[in-house]
C-alpha atoms as a PDB file:
ATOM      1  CA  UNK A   1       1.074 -30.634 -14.147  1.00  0.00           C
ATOM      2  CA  UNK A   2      -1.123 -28.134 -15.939  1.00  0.00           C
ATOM      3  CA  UNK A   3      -4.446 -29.517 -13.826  1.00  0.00           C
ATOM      4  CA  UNK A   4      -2.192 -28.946 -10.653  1.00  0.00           C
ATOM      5  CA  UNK A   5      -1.459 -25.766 -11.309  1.00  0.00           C
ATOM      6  CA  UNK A   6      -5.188 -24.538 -11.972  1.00  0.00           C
ATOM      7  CA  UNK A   7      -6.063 -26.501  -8.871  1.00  0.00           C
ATOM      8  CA  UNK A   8      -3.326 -24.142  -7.130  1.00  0.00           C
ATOM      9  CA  UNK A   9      -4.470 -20.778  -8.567  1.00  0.00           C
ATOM     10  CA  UNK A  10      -7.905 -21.201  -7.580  1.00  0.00           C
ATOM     11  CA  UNK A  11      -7.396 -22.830  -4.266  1.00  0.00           C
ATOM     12  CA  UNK A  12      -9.822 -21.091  -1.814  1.00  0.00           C
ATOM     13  CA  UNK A  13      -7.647 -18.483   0.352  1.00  0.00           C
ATOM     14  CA  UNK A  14      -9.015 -18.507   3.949  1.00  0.00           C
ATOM     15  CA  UNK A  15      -8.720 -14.703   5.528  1.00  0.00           C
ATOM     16  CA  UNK A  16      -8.586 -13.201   8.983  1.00  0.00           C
ATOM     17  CA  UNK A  17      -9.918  -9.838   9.805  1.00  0.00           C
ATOM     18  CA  UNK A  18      -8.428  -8.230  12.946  1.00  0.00           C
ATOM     19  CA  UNK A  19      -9.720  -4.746  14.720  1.00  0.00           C
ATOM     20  CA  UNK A  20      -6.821  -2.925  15.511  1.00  0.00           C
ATOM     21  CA  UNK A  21      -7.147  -0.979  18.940  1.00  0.00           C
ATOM     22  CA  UNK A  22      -7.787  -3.462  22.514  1.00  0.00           C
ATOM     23  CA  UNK A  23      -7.671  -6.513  20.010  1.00  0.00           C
ATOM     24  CA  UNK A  24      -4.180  -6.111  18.483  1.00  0.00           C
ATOM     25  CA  UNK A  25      -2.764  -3.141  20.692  1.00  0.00           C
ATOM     26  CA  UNK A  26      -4.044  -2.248  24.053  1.00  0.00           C
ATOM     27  CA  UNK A  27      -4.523   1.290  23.398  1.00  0.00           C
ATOM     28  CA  UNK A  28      -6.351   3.487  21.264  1.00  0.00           C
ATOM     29  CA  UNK A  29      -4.407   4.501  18.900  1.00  0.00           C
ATOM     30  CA  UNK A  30      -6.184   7.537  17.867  1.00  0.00           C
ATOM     31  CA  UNK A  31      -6.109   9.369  21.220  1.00  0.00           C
ATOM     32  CA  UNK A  32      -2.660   8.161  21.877  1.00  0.00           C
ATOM     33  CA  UNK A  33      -1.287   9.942  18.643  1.00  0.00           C
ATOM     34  CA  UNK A  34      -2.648  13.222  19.427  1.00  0.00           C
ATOM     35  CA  UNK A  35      -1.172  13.148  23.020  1.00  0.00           C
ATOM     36  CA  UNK A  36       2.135  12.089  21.561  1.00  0.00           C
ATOM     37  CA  UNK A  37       1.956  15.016  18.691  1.00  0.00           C
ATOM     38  CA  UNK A  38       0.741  17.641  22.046  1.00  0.00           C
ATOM     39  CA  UNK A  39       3.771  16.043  24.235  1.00  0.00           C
ATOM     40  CA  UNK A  40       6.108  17.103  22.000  1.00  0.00           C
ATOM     41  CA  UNK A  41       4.749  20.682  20.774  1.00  0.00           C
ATOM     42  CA  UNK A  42       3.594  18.996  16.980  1.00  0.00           C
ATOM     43  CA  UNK A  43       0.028  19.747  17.821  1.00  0.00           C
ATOM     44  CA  UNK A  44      -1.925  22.324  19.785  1.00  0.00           C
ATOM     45  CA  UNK A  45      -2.453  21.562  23.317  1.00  0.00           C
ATOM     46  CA  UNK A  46      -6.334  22.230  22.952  1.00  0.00           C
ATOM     47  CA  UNK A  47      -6.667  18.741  19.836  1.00  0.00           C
ATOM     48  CA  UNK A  48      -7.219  16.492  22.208  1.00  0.00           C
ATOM     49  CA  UNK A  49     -10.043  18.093  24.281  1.00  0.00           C
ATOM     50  CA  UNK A  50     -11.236  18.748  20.954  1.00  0.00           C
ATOM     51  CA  UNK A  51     -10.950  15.543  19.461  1.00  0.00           C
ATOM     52  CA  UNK A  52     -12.222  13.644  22.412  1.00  0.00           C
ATOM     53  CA  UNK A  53     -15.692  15.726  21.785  1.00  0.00           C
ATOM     54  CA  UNK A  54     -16.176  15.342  18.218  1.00  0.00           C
ATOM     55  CA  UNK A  55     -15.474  11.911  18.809  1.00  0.00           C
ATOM     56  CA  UNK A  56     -18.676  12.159  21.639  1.00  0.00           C
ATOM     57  CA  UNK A  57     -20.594  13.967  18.883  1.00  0.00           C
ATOM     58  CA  UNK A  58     -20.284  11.173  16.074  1.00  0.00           C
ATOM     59  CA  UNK A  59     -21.174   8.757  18.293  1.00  0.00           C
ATOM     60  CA  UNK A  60     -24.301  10.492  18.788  1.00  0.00           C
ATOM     61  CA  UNK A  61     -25.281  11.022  15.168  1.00  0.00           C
ATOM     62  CA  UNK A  62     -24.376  14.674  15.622  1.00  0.00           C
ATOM     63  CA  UNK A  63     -21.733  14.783  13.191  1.00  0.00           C
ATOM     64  CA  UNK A  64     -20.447  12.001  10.611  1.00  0.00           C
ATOM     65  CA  UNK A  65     -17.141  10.650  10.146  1.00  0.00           C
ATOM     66  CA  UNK A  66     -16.028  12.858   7.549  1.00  0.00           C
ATOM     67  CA  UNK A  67     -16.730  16.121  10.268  1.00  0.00           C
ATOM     68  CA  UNK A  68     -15.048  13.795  13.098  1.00  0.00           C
ATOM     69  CA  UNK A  69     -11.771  13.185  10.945  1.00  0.00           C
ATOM     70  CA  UNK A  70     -11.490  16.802   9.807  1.00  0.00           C
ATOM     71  CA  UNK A  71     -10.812  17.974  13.734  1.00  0.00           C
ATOM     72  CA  UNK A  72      -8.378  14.370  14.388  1.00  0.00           C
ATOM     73  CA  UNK A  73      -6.293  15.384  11.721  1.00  0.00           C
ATOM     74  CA  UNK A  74      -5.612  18.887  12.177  1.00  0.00           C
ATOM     75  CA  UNK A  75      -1.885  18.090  13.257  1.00  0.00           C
ATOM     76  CA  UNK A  76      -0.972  16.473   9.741  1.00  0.00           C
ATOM     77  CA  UNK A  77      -3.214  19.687   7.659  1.00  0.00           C
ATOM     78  CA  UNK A  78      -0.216  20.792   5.830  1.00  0.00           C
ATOM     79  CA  UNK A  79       2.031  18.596   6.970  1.00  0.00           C
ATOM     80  CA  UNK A  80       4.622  16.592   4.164  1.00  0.00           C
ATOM     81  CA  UNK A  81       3.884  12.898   3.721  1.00  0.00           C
ATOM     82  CA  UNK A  82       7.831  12.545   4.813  1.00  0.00           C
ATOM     83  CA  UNK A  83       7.499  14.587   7.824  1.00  0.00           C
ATOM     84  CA  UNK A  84       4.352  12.668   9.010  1.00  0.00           C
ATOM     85  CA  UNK A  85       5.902   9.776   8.180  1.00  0.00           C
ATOM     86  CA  UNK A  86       8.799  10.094  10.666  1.00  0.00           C
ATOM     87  CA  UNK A  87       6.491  11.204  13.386  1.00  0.00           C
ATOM     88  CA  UNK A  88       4.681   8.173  12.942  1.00  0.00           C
ATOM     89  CA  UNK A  89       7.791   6.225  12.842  1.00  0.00           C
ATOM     90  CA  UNK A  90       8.560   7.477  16.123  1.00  0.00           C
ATOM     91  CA  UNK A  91       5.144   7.245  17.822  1.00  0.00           C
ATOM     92  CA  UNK A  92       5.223   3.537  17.148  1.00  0.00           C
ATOM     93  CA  UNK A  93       8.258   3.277  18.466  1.00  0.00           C
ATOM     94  CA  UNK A  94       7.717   4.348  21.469  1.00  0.00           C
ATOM     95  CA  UNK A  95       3.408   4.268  22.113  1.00  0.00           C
ATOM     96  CA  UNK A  96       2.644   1.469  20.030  1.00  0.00           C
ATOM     97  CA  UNK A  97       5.390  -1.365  19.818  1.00  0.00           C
ATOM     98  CA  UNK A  98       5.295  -1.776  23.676  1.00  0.00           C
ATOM     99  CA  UNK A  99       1.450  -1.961  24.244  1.00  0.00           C
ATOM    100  CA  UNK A 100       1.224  -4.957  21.478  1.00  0.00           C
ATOM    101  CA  UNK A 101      -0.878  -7.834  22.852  1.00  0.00           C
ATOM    102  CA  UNK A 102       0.907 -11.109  22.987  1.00  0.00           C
ATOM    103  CA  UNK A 103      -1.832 -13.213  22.668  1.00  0.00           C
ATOM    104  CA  UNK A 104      -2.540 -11.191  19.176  1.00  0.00           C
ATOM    105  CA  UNK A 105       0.846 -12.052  17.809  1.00  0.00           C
ATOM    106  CA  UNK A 106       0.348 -15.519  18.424  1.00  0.00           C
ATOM    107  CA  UNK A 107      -3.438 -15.501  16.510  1.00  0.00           C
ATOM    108  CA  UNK A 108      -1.688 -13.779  13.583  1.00  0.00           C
ATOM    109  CA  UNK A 109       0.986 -16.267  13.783  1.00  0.00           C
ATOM    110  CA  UNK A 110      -1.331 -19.320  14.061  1.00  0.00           C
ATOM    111  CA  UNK A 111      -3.031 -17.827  11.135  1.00  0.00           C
ATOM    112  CA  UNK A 112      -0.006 -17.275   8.975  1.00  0.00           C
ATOM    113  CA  UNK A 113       0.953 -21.043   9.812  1.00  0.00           C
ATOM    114  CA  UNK A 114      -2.166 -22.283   7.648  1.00  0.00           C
ATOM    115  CA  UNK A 115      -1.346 -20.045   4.796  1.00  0.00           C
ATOM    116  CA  UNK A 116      -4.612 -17.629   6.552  1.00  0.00           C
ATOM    117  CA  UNK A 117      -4.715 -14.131   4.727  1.00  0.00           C
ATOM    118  CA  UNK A 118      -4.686 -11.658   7.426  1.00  0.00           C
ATOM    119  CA  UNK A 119      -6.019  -8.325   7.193  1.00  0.00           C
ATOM    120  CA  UNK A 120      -6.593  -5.381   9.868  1.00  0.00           C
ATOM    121  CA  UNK A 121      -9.651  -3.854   8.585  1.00  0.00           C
ATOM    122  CA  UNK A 122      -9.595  -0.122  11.253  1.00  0.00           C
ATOM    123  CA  UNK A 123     -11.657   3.272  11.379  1.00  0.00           C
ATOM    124  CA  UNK A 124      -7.751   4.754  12.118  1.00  0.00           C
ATOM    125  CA  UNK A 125      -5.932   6.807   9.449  1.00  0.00           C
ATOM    126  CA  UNK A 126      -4.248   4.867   7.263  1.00  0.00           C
ATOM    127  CA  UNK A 127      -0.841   6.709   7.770  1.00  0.00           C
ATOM    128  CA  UNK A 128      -1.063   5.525  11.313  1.00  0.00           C
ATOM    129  CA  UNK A 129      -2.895   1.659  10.661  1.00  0.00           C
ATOM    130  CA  UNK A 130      -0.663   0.814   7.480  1.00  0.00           C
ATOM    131  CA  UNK A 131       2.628   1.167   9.229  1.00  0.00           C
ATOM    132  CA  UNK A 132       1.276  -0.772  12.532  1.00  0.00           C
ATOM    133  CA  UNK A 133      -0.219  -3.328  10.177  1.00  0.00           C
ATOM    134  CA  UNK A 134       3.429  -3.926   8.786  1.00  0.00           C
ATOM    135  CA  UNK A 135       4.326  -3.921  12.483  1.00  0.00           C
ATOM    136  CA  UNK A 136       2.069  -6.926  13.069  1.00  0.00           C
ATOM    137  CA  UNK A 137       2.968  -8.315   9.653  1.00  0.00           C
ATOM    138  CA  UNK A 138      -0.482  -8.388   8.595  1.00  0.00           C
ATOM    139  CA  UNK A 139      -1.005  -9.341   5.012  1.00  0.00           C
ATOM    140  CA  UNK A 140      -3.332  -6.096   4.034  1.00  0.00           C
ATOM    141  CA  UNK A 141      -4.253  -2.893   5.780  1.00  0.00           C
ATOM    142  CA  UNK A 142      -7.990  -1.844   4.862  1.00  0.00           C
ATOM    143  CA  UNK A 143      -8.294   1.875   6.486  1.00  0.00           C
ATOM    144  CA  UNK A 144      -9.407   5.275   5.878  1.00  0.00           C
ATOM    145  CA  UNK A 145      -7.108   6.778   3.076  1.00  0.00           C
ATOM    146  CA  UNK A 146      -5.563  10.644   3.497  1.00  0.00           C
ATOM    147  CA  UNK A 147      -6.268  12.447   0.561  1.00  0.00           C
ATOM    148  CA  UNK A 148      -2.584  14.661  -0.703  1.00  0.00           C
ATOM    149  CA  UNK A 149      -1.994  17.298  -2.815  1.00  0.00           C
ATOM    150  CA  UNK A 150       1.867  17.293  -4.368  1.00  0.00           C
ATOM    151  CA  UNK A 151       3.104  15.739  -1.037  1.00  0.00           C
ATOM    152  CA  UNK A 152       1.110  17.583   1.186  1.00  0.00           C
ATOM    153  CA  UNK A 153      -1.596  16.496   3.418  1.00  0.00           C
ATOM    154  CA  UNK A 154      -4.845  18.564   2.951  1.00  0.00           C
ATOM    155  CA  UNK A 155      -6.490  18.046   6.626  1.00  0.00           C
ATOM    156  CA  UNK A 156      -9.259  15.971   4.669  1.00  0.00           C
ATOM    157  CA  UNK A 157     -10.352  11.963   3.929  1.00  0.00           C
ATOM    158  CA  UNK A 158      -9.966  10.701   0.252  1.00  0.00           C
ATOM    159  CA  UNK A 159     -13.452   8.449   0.600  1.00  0.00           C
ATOM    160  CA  UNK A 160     -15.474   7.660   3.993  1.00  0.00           C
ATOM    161  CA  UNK A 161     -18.522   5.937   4.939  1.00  0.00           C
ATOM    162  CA  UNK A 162     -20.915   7.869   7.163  1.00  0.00           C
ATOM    163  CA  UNK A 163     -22.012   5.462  10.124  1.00  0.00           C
ATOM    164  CA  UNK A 164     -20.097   2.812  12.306  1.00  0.00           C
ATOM    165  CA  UNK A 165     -21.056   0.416   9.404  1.00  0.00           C
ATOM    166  CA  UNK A 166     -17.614   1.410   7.866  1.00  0.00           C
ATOM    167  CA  UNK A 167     -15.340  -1.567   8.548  1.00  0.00           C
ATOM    168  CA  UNK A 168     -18.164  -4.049   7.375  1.00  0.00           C
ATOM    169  CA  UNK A 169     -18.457  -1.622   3.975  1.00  0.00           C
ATOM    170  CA  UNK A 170     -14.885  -1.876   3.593  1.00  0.00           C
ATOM    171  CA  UNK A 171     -14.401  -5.528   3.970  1.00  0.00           C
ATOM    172  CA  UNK A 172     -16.896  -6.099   1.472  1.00  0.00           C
ATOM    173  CA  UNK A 173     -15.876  -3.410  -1.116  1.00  0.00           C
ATOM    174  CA  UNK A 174     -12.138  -5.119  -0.358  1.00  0.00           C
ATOM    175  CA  UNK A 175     -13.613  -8.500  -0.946  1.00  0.00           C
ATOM    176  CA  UNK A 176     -15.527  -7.770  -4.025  1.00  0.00           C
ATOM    177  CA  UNK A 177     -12.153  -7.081  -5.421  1.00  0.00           C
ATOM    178  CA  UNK A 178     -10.474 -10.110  -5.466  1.00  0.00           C
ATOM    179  CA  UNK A 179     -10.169 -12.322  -7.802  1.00  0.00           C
ATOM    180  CA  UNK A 180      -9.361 -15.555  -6.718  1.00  0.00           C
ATOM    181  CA  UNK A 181     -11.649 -17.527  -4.435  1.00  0.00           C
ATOM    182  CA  UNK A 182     -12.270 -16.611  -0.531  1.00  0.00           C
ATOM    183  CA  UNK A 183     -12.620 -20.023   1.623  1.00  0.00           C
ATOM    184  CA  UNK A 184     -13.332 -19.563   5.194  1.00  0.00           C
ATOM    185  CA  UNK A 185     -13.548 -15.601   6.857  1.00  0.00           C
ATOM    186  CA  UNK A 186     -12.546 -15.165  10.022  1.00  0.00           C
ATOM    187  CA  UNK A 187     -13.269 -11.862  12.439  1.00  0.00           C
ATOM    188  CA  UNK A 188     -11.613 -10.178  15.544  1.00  0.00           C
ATOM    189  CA  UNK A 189     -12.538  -7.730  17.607  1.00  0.00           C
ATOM    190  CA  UNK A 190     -13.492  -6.502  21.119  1.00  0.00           C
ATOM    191  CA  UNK A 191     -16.179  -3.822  20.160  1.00  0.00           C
ATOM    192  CA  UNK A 192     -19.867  -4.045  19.449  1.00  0.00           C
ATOM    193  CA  UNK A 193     -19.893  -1.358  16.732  1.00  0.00           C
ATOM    194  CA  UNK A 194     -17.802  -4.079  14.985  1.00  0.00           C
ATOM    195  CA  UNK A 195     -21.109  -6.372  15.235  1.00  0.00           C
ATOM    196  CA  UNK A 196     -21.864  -5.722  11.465  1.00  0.00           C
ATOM    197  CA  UNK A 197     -18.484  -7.330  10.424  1.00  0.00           C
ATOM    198  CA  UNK A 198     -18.661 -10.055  12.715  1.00  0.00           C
ATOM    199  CA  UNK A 199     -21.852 -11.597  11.639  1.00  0.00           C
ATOM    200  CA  UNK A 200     -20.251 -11.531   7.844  1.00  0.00           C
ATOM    201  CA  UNK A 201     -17.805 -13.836   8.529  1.00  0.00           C
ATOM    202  CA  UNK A 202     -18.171 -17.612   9.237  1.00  0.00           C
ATOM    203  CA  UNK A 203     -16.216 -17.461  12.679  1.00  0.00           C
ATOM    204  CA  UNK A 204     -16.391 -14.271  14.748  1.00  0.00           C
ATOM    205  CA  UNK A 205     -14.666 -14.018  17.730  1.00  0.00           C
ATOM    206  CA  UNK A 206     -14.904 -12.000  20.578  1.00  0.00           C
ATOM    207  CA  UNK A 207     -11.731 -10.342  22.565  1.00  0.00           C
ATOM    208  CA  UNK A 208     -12.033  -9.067  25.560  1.00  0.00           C
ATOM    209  CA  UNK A 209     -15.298  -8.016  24.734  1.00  0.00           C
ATOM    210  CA  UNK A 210     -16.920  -5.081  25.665  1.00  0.00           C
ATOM    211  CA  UNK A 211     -20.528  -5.638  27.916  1.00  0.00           C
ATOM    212  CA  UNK A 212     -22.355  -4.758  24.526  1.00  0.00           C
ATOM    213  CA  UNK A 213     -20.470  -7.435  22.452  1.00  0.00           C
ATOM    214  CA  UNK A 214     -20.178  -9.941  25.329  1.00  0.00           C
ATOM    215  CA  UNK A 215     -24.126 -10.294  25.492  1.00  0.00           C
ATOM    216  CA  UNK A 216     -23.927 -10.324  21.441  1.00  0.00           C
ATOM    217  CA  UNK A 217     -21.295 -13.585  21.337  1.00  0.00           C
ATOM    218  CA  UNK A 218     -23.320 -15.341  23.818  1.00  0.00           C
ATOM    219  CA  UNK A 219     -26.458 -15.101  21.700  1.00  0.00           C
ATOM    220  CA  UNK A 220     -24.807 -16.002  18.478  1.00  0.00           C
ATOM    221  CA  UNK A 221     -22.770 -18.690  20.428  1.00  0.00           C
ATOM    222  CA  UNK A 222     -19.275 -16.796  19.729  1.00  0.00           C
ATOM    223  CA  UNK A 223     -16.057 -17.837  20.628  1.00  0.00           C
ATOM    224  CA  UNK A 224     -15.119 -15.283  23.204  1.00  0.00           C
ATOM    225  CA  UNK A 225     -11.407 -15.024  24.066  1.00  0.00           C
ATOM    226  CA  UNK A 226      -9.245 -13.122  26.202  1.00  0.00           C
ATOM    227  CA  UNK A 227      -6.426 -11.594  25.903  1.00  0.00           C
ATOM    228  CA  UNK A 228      -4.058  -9.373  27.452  1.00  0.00           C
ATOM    229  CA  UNK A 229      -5.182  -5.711  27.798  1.00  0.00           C
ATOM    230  CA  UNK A 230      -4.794  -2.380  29.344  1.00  0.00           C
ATOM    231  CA  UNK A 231      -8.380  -0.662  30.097  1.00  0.00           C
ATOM    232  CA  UNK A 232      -7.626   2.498  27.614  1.00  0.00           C
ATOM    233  CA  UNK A 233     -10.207   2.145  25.378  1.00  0.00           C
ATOM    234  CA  UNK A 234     -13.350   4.378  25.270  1.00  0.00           C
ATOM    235  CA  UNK A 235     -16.803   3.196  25.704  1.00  0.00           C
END
């Protein structure tokens, strides 16, 4: 009994790594938030303008993602947790829960079947990916982390990376913190700034790729799939 046991604990755990926006949801998320906070008078009418050219300007190196986030979450700068909280509850609700790719569902359910770990690993806030994640009924949410002061959101990130590499940093800080053993990785994702995660794992798919990542997968022989989606993403 006592062999069977250790043989239990230390079982190799296979995970799943998912992007989040036109690979889970067909929207992105980010832009969609700010036009729901605008819609209903939460935000200033001029954040999304705004937004949509700092998020120009970091991908062009001009600023990093530390700069970009300060401007995205302007609406939440002073904001409670609990007041965010039921704005977000809302926005899912009503932008996110509808736009929810079938075919996504089913991976995460074919994954859950095998006893998979699966994890979104996103560049969103985690105030909006964490409660999405639970949405999907993902096992673990890896995303940028809000930094609070007595309840409060400051306007600011609590750590960052500085380049696109971010998702592969994270999965790697998040895997060099577990302690049991990691059997076979899995990757998602429709974007080729998500290259660097991709070609860490031992089976990277492709969904619904972009032209960028398309080329990529058929290089690396990738599985490209595809899904349901709504063109909202931006290039």
């Amino acid at each position: 009994m006592k062999n069977n046991q250790q043989l239990a604990m230390t079982a190799p755990i296979n995970i799943a790594f998912f992007d989040l926006d036109e690979t889970l949801i067909a929207t992105d998320t980010k832009q969609a938030w700010l036009e729901y906070l605008c819609q209903r008078d939460l935000a200033p009418q001029n954040v999304v303008e705004q937004e949509r050219q700092a998020y120009l300007d970091f991908k062009k190196a001009r600023i990093n993602l530390e700069q970009y986030m300060h401007v995205q979450l302007t609406p939440v700068r002073g904001q409670s947790t609990q007041t965010v909280e039921r704005w977000v509850t809302d926005f899912i609700d009503r932008q996110v829960a509808p736009v929810v790719v079938p075919q996504a569902l089913e991976r995460i359910e074919w994954h859950r079947n095998r006893g998979d770990h699966c994890v979104l690993v996103s560049n969103t806030a985690a105030h909006l990916a964490r409660p999405i994640g639970e949405l999907l009924k993902l096992d673990t949410v890896i995303a940028i982390e809000l930094e609070t002061i007595n309840g409060v959101y400051t306007g600011s990130i609590s750590h960052c990376v500085r380049d696109f590499r971010g998702k592969h940093d994270y999965m790697q800080a998040w895997l060099s913190d577990r302690h049991d053993t990691v059997g076979h990785t899995y990757g998602y994702s429709d974007s080729h700034w998500d290259v660097p995660l991709l070609e860490q794992v031992d089976n990277a798919f492709a969904v619904n790729p972009d032209p960028h990542l398309s080329l990529h997968a058929q290089e690396k022989d990738w599985t490209i799939m595809e899904w349901a989606r709504h063109d909202t993403i931006r290039d």
